[in-house]
Protein backbone atom coordinates (compact mmCIF):
# COMPACT_ATOMS: atom_id res chain seq x y z
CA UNK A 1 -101.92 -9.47 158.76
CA UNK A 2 -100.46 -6.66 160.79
CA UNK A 3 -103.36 -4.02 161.67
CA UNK A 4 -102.97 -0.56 160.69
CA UNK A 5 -105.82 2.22 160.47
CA UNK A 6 -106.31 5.33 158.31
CA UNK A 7 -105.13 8.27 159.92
CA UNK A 8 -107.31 11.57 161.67
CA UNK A 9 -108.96 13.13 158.27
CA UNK A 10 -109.29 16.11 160.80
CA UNK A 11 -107.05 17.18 163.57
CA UNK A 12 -108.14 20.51 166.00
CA UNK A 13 -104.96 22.61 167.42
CA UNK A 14 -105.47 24.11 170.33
CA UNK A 15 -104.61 27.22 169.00
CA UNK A 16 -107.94 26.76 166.95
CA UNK A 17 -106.16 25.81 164.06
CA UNK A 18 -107.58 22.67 161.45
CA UNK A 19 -105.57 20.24 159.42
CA UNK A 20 -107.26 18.78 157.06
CA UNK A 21 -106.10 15.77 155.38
CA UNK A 22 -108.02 14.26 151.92
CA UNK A 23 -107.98 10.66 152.32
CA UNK A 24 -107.90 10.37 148.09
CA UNK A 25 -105.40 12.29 147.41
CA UNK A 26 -102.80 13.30 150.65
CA UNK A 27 -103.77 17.20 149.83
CA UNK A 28 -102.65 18.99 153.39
CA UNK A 29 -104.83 21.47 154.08
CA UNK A 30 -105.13 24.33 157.01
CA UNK A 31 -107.80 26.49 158.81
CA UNK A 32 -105.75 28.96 160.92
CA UNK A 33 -107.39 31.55 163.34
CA UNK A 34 -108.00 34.58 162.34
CA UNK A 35 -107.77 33.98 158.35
CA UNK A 36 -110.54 31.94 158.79
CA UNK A 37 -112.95 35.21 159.12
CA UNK A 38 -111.89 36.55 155.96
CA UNK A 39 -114.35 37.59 153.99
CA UNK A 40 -116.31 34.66 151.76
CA UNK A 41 -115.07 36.22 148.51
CA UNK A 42 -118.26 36.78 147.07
CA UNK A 43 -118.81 38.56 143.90
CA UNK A 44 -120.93 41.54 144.06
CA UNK A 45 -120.91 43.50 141.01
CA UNK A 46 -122.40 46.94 140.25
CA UNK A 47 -125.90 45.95 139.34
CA UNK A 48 -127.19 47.82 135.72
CA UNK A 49 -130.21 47.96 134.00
CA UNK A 50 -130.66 44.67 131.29
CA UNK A 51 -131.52 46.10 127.74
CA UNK A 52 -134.55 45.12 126.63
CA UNK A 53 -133.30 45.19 122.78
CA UNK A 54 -130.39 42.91 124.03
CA UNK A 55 -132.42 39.97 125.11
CA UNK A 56 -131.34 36.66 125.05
CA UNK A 57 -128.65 37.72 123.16
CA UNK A 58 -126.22 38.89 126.16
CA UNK A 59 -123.61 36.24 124.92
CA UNK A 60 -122.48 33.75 122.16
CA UNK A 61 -123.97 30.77 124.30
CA UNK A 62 -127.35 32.78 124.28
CA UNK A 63 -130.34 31.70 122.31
CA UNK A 64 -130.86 34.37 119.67
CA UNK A 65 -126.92 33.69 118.82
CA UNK A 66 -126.76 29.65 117.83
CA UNK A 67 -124.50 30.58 114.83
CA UNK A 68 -122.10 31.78 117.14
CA UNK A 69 -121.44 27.98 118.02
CA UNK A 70 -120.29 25.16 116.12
CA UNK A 71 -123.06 22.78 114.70
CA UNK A 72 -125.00 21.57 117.55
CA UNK A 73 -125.29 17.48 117.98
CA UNK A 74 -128.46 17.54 119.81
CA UNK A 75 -130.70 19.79 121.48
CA UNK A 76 -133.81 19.36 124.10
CA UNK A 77 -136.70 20.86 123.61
CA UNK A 78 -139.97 21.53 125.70
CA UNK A 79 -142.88 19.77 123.65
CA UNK A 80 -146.21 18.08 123.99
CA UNK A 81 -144.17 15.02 125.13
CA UNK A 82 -142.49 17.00 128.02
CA UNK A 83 -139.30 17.11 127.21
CA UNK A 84 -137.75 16.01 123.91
CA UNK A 85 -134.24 15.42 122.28
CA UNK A 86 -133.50 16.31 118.38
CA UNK A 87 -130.39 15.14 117.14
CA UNK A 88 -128.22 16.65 114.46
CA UNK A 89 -130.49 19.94 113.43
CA UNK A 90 -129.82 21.03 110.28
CA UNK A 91 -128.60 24.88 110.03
CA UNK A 92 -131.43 26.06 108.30
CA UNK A 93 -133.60 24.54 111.35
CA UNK A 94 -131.49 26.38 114.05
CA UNK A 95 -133.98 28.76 115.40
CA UNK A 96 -136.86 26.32 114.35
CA UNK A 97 -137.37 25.37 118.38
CA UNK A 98 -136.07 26.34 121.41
CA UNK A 99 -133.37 24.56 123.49
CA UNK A 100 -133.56 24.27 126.75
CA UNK A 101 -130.37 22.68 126.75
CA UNK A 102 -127.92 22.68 123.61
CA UNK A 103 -124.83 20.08 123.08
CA UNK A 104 -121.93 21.76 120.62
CA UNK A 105 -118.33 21.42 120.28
CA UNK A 106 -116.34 23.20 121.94
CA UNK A 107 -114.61 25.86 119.78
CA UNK A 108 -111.24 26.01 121.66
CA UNK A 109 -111.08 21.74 122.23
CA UNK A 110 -108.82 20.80 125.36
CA UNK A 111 -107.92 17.76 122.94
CA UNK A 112 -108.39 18.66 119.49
CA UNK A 113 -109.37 15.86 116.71
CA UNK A 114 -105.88 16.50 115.38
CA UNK A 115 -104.99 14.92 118.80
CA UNK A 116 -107.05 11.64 118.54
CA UNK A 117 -106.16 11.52 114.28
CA UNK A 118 -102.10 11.75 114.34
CA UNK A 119 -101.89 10.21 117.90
CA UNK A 120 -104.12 7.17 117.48
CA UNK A 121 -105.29 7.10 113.95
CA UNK A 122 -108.58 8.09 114.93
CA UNK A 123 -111.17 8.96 111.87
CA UNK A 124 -114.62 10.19 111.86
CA UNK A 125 -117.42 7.43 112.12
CA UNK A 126 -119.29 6.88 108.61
CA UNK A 127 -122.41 8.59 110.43
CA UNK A 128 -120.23 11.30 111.80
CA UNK A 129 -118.88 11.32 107.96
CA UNK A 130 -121.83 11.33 106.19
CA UNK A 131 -123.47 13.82 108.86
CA UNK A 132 -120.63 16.48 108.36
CA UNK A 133 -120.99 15.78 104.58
CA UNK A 134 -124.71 17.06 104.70
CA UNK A 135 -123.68 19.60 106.36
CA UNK A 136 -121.42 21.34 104.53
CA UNK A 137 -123.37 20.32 101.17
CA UNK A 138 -125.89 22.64 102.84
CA UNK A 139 -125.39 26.45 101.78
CA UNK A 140 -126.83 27.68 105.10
CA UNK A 141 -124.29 24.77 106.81
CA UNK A 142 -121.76 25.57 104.88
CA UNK A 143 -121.86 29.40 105.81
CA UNK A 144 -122.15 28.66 109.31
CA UNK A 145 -118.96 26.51 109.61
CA UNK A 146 -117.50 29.21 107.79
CA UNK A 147 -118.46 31.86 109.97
CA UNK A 148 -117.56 29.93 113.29
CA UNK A 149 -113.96 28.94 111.38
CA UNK A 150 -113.38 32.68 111.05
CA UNK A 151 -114.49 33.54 114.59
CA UNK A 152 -111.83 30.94 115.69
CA UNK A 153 -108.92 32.01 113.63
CA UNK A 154 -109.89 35.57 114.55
CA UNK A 155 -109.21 34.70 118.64
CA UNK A 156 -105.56 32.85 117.00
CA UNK A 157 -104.76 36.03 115.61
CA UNK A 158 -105.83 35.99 112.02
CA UNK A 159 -106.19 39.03 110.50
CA UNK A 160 -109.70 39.13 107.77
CA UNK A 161 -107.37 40.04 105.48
CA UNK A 162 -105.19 36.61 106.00
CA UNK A 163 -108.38 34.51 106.66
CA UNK A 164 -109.92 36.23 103.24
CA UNK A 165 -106.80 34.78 101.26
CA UNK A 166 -107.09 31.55 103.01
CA UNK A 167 -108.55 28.82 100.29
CA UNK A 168 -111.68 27.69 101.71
CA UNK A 169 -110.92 24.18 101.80
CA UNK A 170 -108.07 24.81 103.95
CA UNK A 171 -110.60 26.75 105.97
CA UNK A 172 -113.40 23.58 106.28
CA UNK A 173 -110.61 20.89 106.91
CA UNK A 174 -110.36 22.58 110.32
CA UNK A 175 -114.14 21.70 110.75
CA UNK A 176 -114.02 17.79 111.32
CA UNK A 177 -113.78 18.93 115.15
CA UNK A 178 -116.99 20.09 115.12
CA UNK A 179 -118.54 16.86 114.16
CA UNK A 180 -116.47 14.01 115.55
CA UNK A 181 -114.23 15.79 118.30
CA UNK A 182 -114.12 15.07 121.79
CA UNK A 183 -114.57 18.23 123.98
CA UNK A 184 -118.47 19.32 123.91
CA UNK A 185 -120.17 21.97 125.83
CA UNK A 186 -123.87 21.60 127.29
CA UNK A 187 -125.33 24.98 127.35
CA UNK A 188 -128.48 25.82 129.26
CA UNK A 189 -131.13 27.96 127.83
CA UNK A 190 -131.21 31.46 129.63
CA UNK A 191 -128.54 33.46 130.48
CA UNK A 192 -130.43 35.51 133.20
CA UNK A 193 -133.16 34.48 135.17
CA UNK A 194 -136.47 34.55 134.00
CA UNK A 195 -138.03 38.03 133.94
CA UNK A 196 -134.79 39.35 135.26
CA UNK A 197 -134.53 43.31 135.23
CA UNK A 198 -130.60 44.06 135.92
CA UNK A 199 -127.64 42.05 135.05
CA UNK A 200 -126.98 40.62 138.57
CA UNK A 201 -130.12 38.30 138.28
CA UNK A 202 -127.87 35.55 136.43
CA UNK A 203 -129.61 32.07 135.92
CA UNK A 204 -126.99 29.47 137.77
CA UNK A 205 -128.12 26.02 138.57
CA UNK A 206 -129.51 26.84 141.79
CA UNK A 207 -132.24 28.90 139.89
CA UNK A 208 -133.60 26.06 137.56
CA UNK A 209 -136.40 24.54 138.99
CA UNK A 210 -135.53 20.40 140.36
CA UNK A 211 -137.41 19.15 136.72
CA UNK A 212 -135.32 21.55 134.68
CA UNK A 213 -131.94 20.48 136.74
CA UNK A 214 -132.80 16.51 135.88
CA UNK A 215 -133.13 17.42 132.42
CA UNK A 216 -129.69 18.88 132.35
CA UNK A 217 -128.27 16.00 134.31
CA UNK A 218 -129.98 13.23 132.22
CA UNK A 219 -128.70 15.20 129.10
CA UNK A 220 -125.17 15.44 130.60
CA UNK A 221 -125.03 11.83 131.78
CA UNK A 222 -126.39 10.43 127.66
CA UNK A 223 -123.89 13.36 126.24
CA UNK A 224 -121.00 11.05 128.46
CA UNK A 225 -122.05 7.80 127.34
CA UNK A 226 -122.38 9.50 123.41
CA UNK A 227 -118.79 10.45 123.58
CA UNK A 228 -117.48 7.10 125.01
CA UNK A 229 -119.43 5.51 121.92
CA UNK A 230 -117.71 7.34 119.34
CA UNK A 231 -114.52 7.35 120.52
CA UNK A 232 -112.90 4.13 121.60
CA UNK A 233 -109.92 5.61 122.35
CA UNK A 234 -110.97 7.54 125.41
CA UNK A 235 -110.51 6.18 128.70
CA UNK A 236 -112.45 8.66 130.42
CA UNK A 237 -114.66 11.39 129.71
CA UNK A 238 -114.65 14.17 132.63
CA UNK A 239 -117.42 16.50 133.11
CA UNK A 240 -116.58 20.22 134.92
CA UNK A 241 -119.04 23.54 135.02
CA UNK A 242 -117.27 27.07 135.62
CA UNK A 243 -119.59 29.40 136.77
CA UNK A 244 -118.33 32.65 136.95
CA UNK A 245 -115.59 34.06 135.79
CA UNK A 246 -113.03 33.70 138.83
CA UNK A 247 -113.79 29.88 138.76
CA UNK A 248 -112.47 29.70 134.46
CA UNK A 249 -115.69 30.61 132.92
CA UNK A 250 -115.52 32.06 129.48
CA UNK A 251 -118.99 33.45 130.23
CA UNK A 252 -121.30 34.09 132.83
CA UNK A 253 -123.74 31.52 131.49
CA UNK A 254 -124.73 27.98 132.96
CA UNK A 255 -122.67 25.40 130.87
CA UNK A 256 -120.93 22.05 131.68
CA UNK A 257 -118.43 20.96 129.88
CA UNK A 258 -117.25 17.01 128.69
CA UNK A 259 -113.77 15.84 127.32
CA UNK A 260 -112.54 12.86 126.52
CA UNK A 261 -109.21 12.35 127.20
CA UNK A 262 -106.77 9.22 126.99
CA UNK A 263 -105.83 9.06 130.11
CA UNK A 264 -107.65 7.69 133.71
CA UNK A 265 -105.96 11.21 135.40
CA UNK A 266 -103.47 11.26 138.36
CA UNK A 267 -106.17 11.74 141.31
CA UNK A 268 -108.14 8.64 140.06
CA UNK A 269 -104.97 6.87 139.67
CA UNK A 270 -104.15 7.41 143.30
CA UNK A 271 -107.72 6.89 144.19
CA UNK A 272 -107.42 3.47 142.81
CA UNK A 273 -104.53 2.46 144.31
CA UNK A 274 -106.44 2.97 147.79
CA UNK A 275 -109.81 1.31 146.81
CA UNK A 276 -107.76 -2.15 145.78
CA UNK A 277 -106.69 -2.21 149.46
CA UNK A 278 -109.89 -1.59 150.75
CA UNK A 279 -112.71 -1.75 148.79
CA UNK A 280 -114.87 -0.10 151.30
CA UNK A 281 -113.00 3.11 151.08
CA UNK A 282 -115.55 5.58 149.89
CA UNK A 283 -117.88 4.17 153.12
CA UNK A 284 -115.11 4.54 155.65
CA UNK A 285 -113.38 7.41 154.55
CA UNK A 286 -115.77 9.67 153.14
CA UNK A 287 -119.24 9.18 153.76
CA UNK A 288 -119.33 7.25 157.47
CA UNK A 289 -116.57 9.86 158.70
CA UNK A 290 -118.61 12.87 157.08
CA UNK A 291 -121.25 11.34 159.37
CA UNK A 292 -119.00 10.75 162.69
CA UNK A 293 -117.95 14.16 162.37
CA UNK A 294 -121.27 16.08 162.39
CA UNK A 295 -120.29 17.05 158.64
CA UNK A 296 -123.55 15.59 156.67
CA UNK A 297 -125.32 19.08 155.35
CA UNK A 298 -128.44 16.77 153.78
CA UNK A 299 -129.71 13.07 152.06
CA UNK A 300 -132.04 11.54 150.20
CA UNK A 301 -133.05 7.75 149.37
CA UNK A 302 -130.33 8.06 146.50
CA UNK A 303 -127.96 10.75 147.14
CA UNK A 304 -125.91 11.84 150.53
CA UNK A 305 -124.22 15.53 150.58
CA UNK A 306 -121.46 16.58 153.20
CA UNK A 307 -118.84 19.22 153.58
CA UNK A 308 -115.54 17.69 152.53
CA UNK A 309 -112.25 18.23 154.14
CA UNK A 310 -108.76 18.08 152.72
CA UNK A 311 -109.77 20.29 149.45
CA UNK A 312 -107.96 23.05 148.31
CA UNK A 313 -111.15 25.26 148.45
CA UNK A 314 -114.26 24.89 150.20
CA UNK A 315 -116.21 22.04 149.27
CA UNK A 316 -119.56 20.21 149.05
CA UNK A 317 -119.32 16.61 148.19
CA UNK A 318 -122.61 14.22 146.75
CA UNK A 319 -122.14 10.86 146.57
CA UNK A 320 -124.61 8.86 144.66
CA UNK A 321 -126.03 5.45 147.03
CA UNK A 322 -126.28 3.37 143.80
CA UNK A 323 -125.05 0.13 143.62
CA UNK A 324 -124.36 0.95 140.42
CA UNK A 325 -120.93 3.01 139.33
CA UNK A 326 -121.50 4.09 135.65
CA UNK A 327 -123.73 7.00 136.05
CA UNK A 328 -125.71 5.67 132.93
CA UNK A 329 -126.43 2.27 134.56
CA UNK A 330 -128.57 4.36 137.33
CA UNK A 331 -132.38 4.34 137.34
CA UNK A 332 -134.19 7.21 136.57
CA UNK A 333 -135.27 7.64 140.66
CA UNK A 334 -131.31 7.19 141.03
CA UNK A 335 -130.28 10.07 139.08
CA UNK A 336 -133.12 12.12 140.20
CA UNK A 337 -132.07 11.85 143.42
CA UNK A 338 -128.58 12.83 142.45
CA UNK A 339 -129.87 15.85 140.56
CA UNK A 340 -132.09 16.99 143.04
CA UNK A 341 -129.22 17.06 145.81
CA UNK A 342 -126.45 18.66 143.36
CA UNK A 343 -129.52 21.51 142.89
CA UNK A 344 -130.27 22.00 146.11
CA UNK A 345 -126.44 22.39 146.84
CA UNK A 346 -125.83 25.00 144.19
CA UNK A 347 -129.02 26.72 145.32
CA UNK A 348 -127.93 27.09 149.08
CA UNK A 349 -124.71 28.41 147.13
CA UNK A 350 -126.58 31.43 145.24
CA UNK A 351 -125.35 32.25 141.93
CA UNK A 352 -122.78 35.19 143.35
CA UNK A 353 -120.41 32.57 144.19
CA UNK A 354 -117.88 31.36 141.94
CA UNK A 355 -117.70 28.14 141.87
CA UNK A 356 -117.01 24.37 139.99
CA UNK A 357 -118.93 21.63 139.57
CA UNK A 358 -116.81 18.61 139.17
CA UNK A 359 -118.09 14.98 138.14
CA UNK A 360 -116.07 11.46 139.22
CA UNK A 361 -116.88 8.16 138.61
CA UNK A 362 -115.26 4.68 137.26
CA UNK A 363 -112.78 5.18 134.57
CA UNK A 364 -114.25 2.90 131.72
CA UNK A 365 -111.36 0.68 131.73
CA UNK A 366 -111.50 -0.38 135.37
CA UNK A 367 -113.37 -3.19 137.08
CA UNK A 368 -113.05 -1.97 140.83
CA UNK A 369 -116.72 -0.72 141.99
CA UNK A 370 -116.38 2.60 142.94
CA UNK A 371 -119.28 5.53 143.27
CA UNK A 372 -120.66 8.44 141.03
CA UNK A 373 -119.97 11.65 143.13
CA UNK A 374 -119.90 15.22 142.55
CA UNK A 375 -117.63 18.32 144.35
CA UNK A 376 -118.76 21.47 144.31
CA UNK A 377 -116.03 23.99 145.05
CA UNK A 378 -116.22 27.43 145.75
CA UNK A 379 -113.26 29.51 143.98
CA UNK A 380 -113.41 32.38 147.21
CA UNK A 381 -109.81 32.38 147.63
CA UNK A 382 -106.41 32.83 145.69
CA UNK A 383 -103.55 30.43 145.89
CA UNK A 384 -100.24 32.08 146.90
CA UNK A 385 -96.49 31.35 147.50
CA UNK A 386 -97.11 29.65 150.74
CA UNK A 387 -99.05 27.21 148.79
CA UNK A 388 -96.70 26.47 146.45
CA UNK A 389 -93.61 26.34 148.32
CA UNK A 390 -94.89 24.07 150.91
CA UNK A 391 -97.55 22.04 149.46
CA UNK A 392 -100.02 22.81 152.28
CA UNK A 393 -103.26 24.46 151.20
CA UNK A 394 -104.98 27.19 153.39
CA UNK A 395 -108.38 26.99 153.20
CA UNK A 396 -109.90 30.39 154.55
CA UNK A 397 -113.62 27.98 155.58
CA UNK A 398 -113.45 25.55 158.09
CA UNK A 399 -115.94 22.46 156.93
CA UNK A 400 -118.39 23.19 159.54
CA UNK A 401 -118.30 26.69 158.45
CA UNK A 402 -119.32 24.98 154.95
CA UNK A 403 -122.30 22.93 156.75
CA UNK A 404 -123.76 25.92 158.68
CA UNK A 405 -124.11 28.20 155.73
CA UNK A 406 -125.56 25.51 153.12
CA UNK A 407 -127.69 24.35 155.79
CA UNK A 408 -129.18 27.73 157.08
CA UNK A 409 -130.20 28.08 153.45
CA UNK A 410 -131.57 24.98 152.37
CA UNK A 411 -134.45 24.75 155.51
CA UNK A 412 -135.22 28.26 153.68
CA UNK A 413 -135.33 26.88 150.28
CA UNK A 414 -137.07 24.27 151.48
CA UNK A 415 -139.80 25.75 152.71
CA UNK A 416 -139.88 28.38 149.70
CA UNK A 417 -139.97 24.94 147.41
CA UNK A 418 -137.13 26.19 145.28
CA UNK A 419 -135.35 22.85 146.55
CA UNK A 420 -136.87 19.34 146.52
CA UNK A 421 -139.01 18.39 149.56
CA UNK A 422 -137.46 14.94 149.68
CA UNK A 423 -134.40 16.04 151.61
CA UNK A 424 -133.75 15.46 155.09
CA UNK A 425 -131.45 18.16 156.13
CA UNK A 426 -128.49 18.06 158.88
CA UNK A 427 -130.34 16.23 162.14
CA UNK A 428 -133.46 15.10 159.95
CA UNK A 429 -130.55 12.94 157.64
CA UNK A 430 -130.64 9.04 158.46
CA UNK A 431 -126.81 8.88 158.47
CA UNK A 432 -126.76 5.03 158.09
CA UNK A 433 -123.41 3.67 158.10
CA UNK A 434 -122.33 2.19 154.95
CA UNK A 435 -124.99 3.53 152.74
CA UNK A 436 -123.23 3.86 150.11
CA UNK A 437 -123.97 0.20 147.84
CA UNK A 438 -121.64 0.86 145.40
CA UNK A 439 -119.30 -2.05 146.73
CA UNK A 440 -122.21 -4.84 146.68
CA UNK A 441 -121.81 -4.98 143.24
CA UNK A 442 -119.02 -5.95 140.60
CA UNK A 443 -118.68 -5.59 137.23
């Protein structure tokens, strides 16, 4: 077999200028001098007084609002147990407890159930059924559907007049998204931090505490798996969190977001393509060159965390060490680990960056071993003609420019214990080669 190698992920001009070359996906990318010390991007808005009489209330994700959403499938609550999950609260139990974390459909689906009924045949599940049955059987249920209905036909451009005239049955048939669709949100409890005095004290990931960040990821990770289960049509289920509103988010409150789609998605397809050549990919072209490079911001026993290169905007890649690629299949300590590094990565962030939070993993249809990773991008830049006439990306933050910052912060956070003490930052990081195990195991 002739020998060929993969070529520089990284090449430095003399001029100063970086190409950067992703190894998944062939997106070009450039760090020229001078643009590179443009300003971050950061949002600093005019900081006001919070009103007192507005609390927890500041949006329709907030927990004062729950009607607001469609019905909830599950919630998790802080009890005597620790932390517990209720499934399918009735309406008239809404405000009953208080969720840390809440799972609803997403008003606005991606992929409506109309999508998975006339395209596949798709129906709702007898439990599904029988649970959306109860619902509306309920007169509290049944007012709450059709007060979200109206809120959603109101954004289409329904007039209450022309929503009024509508025969209510019309008006419920709309509602088997809420129960069986595909696109849910996972919205965290508070809206601003804890105590907060002025609306620039938002509550991001970075300001949970490690515990409350496992919850959310455990949550996240069952909420996958839940919509997988009801839906054998899907193929893969991705998970994304917009925070702020220059990175897509509807509001400035700490959501993810899950849909199922029918389709693996171009960037895993191309991914794939790669691993069947070399099934060691994610070790040689991610993690042990993050390493050769001097790129590796911090690690754990379970979870490694580097600045990428080759993204559009700056980037923070975790990779989970599991042998294991369904995210599911991963031991408690596993995911912890996981969680614990994605925190600590959104907390060296801050919350006044706008940024997303992007989940990959195997497709459910594939039997190639690949890992569970996560890329945190920050949206501090605006893509422009250059872009798109050439195809070549100009990222204003070199990677090490990435590492220095996130690192500078977490020995801070560290220290402060708003991060977990189990990671070894920069130097203190192990940097085996290899330590990814994903590929000593097959399906």
């Amino acid at each position: 077999m002739d020998y060929s190698r993969e070529p520089e992920y990284l090449i430095q001009l003399a001029d100063g200028t970086l190409k950067q070359l992703n190894p998944f996906t062939g997106t070009e990318v450039w760090t020229v001098p001078g643009r590179a010390n443009r300003p971050l991007g950061m949002v600093f808005p005019t900081s006001s007084p919070l009103d007192p009489e507005e609390e927890a209330s500041y949006c329709a994700f907030c927990e004062r609002r729950y009607q607001e959403t469609p019905p909830e499938k599950s919630r998790v609550i802080r009890s005597m147990k620790g932390y517990e999950t209720l499934y399918r609260t009735p309406a008239e139990d809404l405000f009953a407890t208080t969720a840390e974390f809440r799972r609803v459909p997403n008003l606005f689906e991606i992929l409506s159930y109309e999508y998975w009924n006339l395209n596949y045949g798709y129906t709702l599940p007898p439990r599904v059924a029988a649970r959306r049955k109860a619902y509306l059987e309920s007169e509290a249920g049944r007012a709450h559907v059709l007060g979200v209905i109206g809120s959603k036909l109101r954004a289409a451009g329904k007039t209450d007049a022309e929503i009024a005239a509508m025969p209510v049955e019309d008006r419920i048939a709309a509602a088997s998204g809420f129960f069986g669709g595909g696109h849910d949100v996972i919205i965290a409890r508070r809206h601003y931090v804890k105590g907060a005095t002025h609306d620039h004290q938002l509550a991001g990931a970075g300001t949970l505490t490690p515990e409350e960040h496992l919850q959310f990821v455990t949550y996240t990770i069952e909420s996958v798996k839940a919509l997988y289960d009801l839906n054998r049509y899907a193929r893969y289920v991705t998970v994304f969190q917009n925070w702020l509103k220059p990175a897509g988010a509807s509001f400035d409150h700490l959501h993810k977001q899950l849909v199922a789609i029918d389709e693996r998605g171009v960037q895993h397809e191309a991914t794939l393509a790669k691993l069947r050549r070399n099934p060691n990919l994610f070790n040689e072209a991610a993690s042990n060159y993050a390493s050769y490079k001097n790129l590796v911001i911090a690690e754990n026993e379970h979870a490694l965390a580097f600045a990428g290169f080759g993204h559009r905007f700056p980037t923070i890649e975790i990779y989970s060490k599991s042998e294991h690629s369904d995210p599911w299949e991963l031991s408690l300590a596993e995911v912890r680990g996981m969680s614990d590094m994605i925190h600590a990565m959104h907390a060296a962030t801050g919350v006044d960056v706008p940024c997303n939070e992007e989940w990959h993993y195997r497709p459910i249809d594939v039997d190639l071993s690949m890992p569970w990773r996560v890329m945190l991008k920050w949206r501090v830049s605006t893509l422009a003609g250059f872009e798109g006439a050439t195809k070549i990306y100009l990222n204003t933050i070199t990677p090490e420019m990435v590492r220095d910052r996130v690192v500078d912060r977490l020995f801070g956070l560290r220290t402060e214990r708003k991060v977990a003490s189990s990671l070894r930052i920069a130097f203190e990081a192990p940097c085996r080669p290899n330590s990814l195990r994903y590929s000593e195991r097959t399906r």
